[in-house]
PDB file of N, CA and C in Angstrom:
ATOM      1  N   UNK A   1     -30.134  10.787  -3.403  1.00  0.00           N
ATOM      2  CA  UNK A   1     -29.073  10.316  -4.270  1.00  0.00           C
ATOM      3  C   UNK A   1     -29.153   8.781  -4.304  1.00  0.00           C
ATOM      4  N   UNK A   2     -29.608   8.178  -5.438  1.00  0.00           N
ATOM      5  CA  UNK A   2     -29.137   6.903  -5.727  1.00  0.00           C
ATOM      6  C   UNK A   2     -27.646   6.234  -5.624  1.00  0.00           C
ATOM      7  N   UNK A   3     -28.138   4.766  -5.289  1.00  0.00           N
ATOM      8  CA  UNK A   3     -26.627   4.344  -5.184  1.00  0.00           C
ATOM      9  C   UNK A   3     -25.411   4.205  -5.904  1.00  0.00           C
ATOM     10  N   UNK A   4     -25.858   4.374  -7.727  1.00  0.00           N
ATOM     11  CA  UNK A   4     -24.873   4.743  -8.304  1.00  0.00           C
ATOM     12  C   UNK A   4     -24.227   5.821  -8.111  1.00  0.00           C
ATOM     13  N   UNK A   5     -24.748   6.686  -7.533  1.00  0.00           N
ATOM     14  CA  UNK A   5     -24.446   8.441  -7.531  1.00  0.00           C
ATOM     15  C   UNK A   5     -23.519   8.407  -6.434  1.00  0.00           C
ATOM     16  N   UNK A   6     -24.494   7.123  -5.350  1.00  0.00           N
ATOM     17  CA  UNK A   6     -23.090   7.562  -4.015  1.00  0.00           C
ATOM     18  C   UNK A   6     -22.089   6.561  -4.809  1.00  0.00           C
ATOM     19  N   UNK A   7     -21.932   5.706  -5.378  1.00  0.00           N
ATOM     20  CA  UNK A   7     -20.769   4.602  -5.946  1.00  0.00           C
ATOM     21  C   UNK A   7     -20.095   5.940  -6.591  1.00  0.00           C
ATOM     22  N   UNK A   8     -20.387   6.977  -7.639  1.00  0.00           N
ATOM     23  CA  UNK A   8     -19.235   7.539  -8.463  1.00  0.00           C
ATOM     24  C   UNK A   8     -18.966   8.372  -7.012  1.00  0.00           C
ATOM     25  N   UNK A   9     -19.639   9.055  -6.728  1.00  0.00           N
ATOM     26  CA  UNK A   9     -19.078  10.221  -5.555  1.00  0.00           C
ATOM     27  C   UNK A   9     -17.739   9.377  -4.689  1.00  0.00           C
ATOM     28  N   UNK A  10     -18.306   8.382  -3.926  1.00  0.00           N
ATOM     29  CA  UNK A  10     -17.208   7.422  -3.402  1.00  0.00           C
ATOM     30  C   UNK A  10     -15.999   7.329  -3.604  1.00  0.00           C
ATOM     31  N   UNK A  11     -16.404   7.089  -5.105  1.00  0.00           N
ATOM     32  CA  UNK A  11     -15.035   6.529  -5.901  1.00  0.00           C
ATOM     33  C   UNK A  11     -14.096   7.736  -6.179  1.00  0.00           C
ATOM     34  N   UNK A  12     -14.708   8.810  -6.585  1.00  0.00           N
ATOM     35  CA  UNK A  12     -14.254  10.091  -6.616  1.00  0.00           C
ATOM     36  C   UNK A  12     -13.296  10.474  -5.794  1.00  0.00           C
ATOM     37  N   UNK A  13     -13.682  10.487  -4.283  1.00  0.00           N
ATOM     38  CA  UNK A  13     -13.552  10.673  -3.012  1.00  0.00           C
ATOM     39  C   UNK A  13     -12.072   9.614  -2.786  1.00  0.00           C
ATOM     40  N   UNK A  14     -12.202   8.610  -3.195  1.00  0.00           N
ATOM     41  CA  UNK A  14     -10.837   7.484  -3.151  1.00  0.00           C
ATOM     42  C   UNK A  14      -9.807   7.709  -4.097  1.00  0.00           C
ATOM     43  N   UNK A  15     -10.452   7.949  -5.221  1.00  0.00           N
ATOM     44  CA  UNK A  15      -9.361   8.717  -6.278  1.00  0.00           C
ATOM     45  C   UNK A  15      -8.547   9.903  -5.827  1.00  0.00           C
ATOM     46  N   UNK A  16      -9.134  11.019  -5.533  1.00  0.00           N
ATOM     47  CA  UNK A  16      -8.675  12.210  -5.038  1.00  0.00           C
ATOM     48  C   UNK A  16      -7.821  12.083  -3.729  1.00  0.00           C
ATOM     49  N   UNK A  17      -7.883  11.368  -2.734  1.00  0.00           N
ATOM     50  CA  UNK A  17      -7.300  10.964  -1.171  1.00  0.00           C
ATOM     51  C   UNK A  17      -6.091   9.982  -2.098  1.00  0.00           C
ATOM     52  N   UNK A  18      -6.234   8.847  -2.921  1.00  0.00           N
ATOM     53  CA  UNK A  18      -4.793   7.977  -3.481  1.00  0.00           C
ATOM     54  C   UNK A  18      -4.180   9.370  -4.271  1.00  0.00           C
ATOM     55  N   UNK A  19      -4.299  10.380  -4.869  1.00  0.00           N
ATOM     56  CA  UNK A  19      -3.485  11.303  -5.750  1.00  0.00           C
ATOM     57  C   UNK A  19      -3.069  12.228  -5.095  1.00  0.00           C
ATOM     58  N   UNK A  20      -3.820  12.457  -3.831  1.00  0.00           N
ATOM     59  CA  UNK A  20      -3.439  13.385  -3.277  1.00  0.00           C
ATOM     60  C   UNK A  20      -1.759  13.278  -2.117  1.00  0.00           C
ATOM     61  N   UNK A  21      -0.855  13.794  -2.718  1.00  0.00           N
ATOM     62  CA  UNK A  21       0.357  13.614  -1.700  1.00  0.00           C
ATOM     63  C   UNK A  21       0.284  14.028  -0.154  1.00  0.00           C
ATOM     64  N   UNK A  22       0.659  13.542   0.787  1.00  0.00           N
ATOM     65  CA  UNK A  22       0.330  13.724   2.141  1.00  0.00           C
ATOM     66  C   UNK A  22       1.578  12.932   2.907  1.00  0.00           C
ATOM     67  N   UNK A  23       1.936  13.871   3.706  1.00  0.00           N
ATOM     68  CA  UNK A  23       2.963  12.971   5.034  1.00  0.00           C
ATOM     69  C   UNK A  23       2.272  12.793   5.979  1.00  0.00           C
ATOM     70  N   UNK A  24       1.144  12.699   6.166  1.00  0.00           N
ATOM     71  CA  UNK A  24       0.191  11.307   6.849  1.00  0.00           C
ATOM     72  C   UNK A  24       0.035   9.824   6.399  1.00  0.00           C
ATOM     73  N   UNK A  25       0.589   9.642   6.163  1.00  0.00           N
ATOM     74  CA  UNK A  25       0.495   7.864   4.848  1.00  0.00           C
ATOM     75  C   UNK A  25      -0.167   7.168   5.953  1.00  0.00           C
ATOM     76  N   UNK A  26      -0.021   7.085   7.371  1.00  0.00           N
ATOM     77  CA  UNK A  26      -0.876   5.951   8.184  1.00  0.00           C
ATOM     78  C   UNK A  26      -2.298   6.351   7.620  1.00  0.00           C
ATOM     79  N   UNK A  27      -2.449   7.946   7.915  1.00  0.00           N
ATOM     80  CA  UNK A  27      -3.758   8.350   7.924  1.00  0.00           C
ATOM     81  C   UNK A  27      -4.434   8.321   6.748  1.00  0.00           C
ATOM     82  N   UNK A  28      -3.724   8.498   5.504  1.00  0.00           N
ATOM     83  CA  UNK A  28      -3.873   8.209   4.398  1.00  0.00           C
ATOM     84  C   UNK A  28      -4.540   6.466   4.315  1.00  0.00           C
ATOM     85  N   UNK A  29      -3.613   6.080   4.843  1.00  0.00           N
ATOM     86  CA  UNK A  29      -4.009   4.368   4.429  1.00  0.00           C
ATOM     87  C   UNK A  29      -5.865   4.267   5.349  1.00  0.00           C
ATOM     88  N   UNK A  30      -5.572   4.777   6.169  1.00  0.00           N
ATOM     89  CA  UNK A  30      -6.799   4.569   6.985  1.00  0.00           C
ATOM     90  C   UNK A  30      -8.032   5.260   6.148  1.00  0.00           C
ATOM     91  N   UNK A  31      -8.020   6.113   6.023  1.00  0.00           N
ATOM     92  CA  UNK A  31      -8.786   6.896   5.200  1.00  0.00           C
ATOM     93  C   UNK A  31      -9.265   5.980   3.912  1.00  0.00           C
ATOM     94  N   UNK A  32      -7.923   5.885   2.893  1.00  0.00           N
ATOM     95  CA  UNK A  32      -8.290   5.048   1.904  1.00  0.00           C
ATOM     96  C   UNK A  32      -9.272   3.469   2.243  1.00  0.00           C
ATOM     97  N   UNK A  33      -8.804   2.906   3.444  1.00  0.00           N
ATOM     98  CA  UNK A  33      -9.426   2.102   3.826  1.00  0.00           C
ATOM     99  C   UNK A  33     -11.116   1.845   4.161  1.00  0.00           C
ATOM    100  N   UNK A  34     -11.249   3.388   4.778  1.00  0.00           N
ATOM    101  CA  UNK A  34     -12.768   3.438   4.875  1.00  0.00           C
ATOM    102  C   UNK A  34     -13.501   3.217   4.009  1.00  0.00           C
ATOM    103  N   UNK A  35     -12.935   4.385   2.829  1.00  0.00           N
ATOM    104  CA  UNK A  35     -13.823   4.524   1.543  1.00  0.00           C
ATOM    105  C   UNK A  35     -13.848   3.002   0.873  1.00  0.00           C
ATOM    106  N   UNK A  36     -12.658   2.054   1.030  1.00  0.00           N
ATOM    107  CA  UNK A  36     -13.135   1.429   0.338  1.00  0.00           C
ATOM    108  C   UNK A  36     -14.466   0.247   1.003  1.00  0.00           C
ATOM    109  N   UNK A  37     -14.092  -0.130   2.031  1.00  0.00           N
ATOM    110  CA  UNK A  37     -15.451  -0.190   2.834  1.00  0.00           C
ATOM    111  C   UNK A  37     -16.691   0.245   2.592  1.00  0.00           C
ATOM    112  N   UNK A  38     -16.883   1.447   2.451  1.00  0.00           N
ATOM    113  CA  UNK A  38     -17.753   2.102   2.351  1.00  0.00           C
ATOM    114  C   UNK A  38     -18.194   1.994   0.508  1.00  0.00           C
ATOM    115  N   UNK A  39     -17.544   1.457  -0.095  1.00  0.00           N
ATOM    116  CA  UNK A  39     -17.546   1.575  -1.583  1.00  0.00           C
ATOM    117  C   UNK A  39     -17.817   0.023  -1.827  1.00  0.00           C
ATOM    118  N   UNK A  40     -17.654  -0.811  -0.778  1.00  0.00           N
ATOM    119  CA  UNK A  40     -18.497  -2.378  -0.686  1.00  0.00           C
ATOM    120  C   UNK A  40     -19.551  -2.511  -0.427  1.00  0.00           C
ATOM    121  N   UNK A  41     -19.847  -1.920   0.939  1.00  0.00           N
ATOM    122  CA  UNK A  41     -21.333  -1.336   0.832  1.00  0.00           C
ATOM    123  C   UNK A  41     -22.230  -1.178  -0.421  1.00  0.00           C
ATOM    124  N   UNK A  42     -21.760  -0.226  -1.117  1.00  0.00           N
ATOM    125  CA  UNK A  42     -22.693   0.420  -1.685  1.00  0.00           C
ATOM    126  C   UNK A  42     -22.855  -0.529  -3.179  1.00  0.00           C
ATOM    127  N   UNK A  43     -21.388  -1.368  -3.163  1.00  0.00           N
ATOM    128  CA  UNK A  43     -21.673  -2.293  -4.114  1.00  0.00           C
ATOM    129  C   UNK A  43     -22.680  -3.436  -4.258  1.00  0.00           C
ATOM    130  N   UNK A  44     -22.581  -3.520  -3.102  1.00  0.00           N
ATOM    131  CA  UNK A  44     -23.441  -4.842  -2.437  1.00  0.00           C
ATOM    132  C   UNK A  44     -25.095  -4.301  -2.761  1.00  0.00           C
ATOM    133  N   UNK A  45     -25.295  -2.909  -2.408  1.00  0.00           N
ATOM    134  CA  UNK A  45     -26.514  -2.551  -2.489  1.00  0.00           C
ATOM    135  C   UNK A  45     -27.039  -2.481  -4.119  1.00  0.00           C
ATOM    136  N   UNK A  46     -25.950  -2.463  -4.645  1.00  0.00           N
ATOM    137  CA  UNK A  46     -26.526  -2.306  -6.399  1.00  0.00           C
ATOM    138  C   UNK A  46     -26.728  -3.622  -6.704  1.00  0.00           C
ATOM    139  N   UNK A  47     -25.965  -4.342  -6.598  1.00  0.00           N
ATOM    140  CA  UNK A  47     -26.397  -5.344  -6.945  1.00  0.00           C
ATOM    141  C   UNK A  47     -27.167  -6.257  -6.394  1.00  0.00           C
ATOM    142  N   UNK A  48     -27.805  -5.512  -5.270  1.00  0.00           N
ATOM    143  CA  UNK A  48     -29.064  -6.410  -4.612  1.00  0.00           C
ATOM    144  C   UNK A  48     -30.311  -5.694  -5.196  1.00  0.00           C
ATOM    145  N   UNK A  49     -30.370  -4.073  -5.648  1.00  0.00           N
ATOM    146  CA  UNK A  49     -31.425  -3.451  -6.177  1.00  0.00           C
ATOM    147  C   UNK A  49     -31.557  -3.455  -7.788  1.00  0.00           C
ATOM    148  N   UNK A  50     -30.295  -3.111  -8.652  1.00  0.00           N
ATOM    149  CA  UNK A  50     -30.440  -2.959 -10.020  1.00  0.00           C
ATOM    150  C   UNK A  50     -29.951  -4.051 -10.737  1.00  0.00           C
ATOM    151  N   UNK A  51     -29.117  -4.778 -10.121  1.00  0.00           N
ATOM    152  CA  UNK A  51     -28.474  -6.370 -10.785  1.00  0.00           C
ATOM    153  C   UNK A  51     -27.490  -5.620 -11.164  1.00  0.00           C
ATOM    154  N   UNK A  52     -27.427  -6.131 -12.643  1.00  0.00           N
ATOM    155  CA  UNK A  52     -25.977  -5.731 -13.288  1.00  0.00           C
ATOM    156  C   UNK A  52     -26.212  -4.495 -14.172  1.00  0.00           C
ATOM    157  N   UNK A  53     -26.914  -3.448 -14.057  1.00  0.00           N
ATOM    158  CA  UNK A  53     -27.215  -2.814 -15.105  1.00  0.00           C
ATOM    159  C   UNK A  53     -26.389  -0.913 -15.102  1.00  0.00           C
ATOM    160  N   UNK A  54     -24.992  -1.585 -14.111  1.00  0.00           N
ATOM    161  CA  UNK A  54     -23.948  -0.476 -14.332  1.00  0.00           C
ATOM    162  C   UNK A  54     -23.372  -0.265 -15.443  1.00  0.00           C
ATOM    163  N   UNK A  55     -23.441  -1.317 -16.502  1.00  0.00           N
ATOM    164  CA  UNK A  55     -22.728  -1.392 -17.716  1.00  0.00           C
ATOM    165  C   UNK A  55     -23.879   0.062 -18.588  1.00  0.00           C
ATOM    166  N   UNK A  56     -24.882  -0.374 -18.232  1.00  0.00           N
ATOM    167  CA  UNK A  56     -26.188   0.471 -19.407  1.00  0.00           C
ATOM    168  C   UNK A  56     -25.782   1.737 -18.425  1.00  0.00           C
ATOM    169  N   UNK A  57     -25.481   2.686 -17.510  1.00  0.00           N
ATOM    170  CA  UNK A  57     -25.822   3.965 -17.074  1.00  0.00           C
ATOM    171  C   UNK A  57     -24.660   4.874 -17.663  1.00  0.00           C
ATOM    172  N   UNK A  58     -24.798   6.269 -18.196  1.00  0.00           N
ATOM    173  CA  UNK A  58     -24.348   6.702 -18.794  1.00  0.00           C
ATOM    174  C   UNK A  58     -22.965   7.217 -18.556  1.00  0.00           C
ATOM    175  N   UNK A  59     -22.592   7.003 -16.948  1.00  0.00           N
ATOM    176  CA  UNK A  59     -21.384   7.189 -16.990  1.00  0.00           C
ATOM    177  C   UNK A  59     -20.521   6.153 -16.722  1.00  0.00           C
ATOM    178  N   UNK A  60     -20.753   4.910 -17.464  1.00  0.00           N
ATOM    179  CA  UNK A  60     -20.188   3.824 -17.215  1.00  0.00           C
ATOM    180  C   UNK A  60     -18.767   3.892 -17.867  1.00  0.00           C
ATOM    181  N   UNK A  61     -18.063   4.618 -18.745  1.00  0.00           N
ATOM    182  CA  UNK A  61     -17.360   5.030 -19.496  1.00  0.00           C
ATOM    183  C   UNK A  61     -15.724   5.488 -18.480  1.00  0.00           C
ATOM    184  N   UNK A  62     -16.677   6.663 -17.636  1.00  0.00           N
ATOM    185  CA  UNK A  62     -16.278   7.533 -16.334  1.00  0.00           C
ATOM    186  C   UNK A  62     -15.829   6.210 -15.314  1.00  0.00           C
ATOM    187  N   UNK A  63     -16.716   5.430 -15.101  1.00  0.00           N
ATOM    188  CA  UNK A  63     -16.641   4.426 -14.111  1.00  0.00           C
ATOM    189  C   UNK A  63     -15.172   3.830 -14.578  1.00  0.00           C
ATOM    190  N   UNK A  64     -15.204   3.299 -15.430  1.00  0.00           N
ATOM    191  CA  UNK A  64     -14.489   2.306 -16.060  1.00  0.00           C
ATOM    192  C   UNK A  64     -12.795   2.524 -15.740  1.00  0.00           C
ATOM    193  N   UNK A  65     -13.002   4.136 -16.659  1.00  0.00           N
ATOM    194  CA  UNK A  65     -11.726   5.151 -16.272  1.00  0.00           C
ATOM    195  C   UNK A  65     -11.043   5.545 -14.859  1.00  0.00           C
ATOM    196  N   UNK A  66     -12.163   5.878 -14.049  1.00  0.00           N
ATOM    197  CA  UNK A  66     -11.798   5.666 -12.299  1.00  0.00           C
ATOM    198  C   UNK A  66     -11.156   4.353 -12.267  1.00  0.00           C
ATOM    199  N   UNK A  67     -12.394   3.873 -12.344  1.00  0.00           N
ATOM    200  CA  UNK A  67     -11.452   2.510 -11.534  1.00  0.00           C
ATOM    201  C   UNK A  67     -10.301   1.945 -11.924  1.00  0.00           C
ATOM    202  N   UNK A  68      -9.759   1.971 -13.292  1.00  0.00           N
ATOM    203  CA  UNK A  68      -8.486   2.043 -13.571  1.00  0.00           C
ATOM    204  C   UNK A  68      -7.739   2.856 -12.780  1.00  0.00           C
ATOM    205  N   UNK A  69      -7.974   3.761 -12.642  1.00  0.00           N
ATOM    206  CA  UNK A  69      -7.087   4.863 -12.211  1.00  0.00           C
ATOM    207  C   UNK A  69      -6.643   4.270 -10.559  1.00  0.00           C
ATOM    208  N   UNK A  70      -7.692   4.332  -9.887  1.00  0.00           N
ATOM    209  CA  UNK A  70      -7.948   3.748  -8.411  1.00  0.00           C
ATOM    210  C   UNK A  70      -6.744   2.682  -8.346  1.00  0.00           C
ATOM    211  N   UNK A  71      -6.715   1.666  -9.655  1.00  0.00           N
ATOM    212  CA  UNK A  71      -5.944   0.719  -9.557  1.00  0.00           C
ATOM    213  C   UNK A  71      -4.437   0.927  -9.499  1.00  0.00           C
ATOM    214  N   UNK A  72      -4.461   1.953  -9.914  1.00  0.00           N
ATOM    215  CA  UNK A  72      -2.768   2.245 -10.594  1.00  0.00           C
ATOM    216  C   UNK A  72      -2.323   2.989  -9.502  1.00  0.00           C
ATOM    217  N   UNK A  73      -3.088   3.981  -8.819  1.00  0.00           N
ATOM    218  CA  UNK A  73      -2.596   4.896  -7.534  1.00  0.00           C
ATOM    219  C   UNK A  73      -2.309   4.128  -6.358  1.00  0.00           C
ATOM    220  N   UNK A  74      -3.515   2.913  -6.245  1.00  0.00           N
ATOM    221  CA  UNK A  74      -3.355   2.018  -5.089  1.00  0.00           C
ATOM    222  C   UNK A  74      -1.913   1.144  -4.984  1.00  0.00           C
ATOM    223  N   UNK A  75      -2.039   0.479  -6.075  1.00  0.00           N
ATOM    224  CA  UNK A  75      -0.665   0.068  -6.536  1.00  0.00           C
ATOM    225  C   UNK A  75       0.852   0.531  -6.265  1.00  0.00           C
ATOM    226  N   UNK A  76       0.759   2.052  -6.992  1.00  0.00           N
ATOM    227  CA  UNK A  76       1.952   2.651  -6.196  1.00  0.00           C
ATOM    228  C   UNK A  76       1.941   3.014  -4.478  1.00  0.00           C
ATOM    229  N   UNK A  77       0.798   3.124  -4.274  1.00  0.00           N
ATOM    230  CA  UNK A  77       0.545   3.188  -2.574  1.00  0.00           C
ATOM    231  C   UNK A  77       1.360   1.668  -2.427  1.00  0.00           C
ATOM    232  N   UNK A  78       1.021   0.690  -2.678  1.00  0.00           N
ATOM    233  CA  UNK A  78       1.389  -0.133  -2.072  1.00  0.00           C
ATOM    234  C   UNK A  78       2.717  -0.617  -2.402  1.00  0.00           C
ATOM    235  N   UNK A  79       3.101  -0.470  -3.902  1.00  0.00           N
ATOM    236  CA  UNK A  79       4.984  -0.255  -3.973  1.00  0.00           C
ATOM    237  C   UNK A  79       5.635   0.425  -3.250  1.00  0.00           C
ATOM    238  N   UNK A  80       5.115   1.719  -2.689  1.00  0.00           N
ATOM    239  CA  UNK A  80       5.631   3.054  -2.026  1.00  0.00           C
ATOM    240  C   UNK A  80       6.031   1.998  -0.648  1.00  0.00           C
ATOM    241  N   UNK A  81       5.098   1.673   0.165  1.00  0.00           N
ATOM    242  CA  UNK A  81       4.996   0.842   1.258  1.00  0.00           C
ATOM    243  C   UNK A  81       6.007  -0.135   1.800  1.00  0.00           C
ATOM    244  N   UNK A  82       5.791  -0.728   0.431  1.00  0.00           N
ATOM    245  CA  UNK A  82       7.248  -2.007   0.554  1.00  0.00           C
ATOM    246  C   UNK A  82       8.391  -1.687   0.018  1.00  0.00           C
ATOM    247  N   UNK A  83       8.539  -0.125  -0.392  1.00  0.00           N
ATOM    248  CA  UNK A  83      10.098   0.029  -0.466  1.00  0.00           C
ATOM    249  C   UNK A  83      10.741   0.799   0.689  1.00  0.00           C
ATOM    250  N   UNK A  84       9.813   1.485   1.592  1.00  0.00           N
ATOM    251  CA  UNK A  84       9.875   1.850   2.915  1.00  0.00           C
ATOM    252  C   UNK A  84      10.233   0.692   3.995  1.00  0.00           C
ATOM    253  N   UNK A  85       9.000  -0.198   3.471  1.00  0.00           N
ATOM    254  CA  UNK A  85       9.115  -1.575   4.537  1.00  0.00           C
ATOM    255  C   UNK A  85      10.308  -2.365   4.289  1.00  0.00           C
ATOM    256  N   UNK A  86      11.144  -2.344   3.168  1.00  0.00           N
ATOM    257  CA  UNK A  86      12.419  -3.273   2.522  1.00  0.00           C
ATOM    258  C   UNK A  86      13.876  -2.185   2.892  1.00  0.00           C
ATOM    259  N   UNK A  87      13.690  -0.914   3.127  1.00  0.00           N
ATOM    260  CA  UNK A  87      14.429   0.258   3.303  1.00  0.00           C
ATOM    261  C   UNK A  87      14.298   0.053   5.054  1.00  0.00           C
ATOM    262  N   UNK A  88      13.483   0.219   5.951  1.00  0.00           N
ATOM    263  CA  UNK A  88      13.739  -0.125   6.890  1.00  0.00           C
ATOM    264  C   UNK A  88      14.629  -1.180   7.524  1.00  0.00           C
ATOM    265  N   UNK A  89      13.625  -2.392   7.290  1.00  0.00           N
ATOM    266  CA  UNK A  89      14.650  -4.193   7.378  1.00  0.00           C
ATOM    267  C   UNK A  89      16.349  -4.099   7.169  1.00  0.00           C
ATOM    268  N   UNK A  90      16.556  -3.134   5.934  1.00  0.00           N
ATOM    269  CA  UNK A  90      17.534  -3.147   5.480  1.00  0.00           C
ATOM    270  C   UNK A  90      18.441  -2.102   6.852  1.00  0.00           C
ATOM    271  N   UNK A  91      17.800  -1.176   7.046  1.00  0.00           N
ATOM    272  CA  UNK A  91      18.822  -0.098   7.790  1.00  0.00           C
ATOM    273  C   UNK A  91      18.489  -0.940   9.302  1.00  0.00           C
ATOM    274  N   UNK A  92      17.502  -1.379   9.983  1.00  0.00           N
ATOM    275  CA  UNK A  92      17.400  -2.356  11.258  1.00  0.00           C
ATOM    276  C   UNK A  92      19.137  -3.256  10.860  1.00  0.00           C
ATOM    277  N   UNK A  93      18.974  -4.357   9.658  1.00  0.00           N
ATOM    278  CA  UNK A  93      20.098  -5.290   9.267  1.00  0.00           C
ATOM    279  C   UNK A  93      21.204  -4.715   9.687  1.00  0.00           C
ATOM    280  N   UNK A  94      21.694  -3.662   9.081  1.00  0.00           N
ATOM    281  CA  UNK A  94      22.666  -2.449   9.306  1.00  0.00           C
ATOM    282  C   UNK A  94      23.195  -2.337  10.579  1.00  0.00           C
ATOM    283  N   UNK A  95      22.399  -1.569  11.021  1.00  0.00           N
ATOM    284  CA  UNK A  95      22.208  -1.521  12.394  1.00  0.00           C
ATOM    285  C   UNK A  95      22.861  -2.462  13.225  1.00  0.00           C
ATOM    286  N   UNK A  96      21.895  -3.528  13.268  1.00  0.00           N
ATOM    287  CA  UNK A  96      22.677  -4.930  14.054  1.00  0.00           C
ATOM    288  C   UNK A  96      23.493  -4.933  13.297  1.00  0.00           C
ATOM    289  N   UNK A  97      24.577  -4.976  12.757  1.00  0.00           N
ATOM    290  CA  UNK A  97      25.576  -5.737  12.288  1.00  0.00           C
ATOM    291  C   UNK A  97      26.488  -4.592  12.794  1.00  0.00           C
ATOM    292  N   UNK A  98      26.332  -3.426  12.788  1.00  0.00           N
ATOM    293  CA  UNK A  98      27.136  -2.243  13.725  1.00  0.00           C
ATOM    294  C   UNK A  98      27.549  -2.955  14.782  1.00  0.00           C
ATOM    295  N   UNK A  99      26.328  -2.896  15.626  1.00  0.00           N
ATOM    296  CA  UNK A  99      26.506  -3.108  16.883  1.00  0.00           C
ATOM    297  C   UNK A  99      27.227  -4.204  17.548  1.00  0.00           C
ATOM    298  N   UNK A 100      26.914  -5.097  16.657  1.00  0.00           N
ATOM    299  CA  UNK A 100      27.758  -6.840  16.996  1.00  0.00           C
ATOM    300  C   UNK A 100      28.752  -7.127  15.791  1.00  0.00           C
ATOM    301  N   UNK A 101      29.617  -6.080  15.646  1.00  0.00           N
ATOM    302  CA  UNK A 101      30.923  -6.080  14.852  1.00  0.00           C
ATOM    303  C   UNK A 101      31.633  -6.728  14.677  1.00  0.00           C
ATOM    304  N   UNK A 102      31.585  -7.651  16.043  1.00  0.00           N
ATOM    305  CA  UNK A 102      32.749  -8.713  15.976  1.00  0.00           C
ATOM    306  C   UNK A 102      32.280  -9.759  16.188  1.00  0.00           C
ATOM    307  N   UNK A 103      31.137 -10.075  15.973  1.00  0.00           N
ATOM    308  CA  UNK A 103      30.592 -11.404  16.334  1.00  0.00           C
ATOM    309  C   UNK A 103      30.695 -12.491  15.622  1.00  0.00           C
ATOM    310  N   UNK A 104      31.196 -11.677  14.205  1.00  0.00           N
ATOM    311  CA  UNK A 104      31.635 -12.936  13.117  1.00  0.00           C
ATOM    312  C   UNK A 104      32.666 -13.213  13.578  1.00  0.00           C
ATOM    313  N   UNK A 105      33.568 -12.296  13.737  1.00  0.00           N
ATOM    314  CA  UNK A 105      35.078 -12.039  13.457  1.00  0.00           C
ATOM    315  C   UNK A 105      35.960 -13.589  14.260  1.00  0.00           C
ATOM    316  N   UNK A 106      36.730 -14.328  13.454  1.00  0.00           N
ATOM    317  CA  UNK A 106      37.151 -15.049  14.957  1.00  0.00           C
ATOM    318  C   UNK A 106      38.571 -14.154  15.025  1.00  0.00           C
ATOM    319  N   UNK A 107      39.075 -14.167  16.698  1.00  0.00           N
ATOM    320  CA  UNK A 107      40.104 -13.224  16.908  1.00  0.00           C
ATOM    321  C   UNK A 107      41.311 -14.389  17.241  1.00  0.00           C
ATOM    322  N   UNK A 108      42.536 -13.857  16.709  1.00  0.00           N
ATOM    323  CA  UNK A 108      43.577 -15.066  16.796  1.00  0.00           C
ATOM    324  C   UNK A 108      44.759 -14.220  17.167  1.00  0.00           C
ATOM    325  N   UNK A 109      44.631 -12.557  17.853  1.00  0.00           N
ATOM    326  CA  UNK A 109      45.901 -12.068  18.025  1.00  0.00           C
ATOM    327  C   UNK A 109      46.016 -12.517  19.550  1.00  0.00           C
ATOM    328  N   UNK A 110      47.733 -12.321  19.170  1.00  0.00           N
ATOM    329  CA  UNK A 110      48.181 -12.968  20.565  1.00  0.00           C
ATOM    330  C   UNK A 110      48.900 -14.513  20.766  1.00  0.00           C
ATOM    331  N   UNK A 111      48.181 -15.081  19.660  1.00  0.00           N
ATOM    332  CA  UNK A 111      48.588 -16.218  19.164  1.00  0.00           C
ATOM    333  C   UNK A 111      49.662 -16.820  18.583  1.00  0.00           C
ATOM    334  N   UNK A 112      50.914 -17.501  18.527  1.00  0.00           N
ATOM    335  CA  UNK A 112      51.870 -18.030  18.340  1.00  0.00           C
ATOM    336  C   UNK A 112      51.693 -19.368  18.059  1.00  0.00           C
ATOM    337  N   UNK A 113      52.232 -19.711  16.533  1.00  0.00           N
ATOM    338  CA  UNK A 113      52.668 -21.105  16.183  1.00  0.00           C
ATOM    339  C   UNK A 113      53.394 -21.386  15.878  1.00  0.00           C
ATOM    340  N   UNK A 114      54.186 -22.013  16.602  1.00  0.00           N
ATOM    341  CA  UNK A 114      55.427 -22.128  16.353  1.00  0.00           C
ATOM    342  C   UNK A 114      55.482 -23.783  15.374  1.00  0.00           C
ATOM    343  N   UNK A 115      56.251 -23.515  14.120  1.00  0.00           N
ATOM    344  CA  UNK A 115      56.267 -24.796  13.135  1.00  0.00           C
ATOM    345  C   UNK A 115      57.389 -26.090  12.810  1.00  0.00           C
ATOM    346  N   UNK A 116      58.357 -24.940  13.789  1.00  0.00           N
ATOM    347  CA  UNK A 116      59.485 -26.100  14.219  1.00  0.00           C
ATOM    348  C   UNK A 116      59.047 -27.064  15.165  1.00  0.00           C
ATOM    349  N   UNK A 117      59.702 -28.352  15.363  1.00  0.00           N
ATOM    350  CA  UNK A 117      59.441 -29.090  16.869  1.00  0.00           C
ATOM    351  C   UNK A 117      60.991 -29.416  17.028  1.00  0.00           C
TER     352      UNK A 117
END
């Protein structure tokens, strides 16, 4: 298999793991992470053997369409992320402010002023 062949398979492989829903998301991210590693690689190798001549192969069309796609799934991977990561901060915030209830508060019962002299 040539290296375009492993580049679409790859990409394939990254497409299908970002669409695919999973309550592993660490493992997910890790995963996604390899491939893309592994999808630098193989970039690096094309363009040290064929130059630029991904545009001329016939499924450059296919390519084009993945990698859009790749873009848009990753994307929500990574919106997904920071509304978890902004949803956390937020319930931690919460949290402390439970716990130290009165730490704003200033307390004045008990107190007498008297305005006559």
């Amino acid at each position: 298999m040539d290296a375009i062949d492993r580049f679409f398979s790859c990409s394939e492989t990254l497409l299908n793991v970002l669409q695919h829903e999973n309550d592993d998301r660490d493992g997910k991210v890790q995963h996604v992470l390899q491939l893309i590693d592994e999808r630098e690689k193989i970039i690096e190798e094309i363009k040290k053997k064929n130059g630029y001549q991904l545009k001329d192969h016939p499924k450059a069309r296919k390519f084009v369409e993945m990698e859009n796609n790749i873009q848009k799934e990753m994307h929500r991977l990574y919106e997904e992320i920071r509304s978890d990561l902004k949803k956390w901060t937020e319930k931690k915030k919460l949290q402390k402010m439970y716990i130290n209830l009165f730490e704003q508060v200033e307390i004045s019962d008990g107190r007498f002023y008297d305005k006559k002299q």
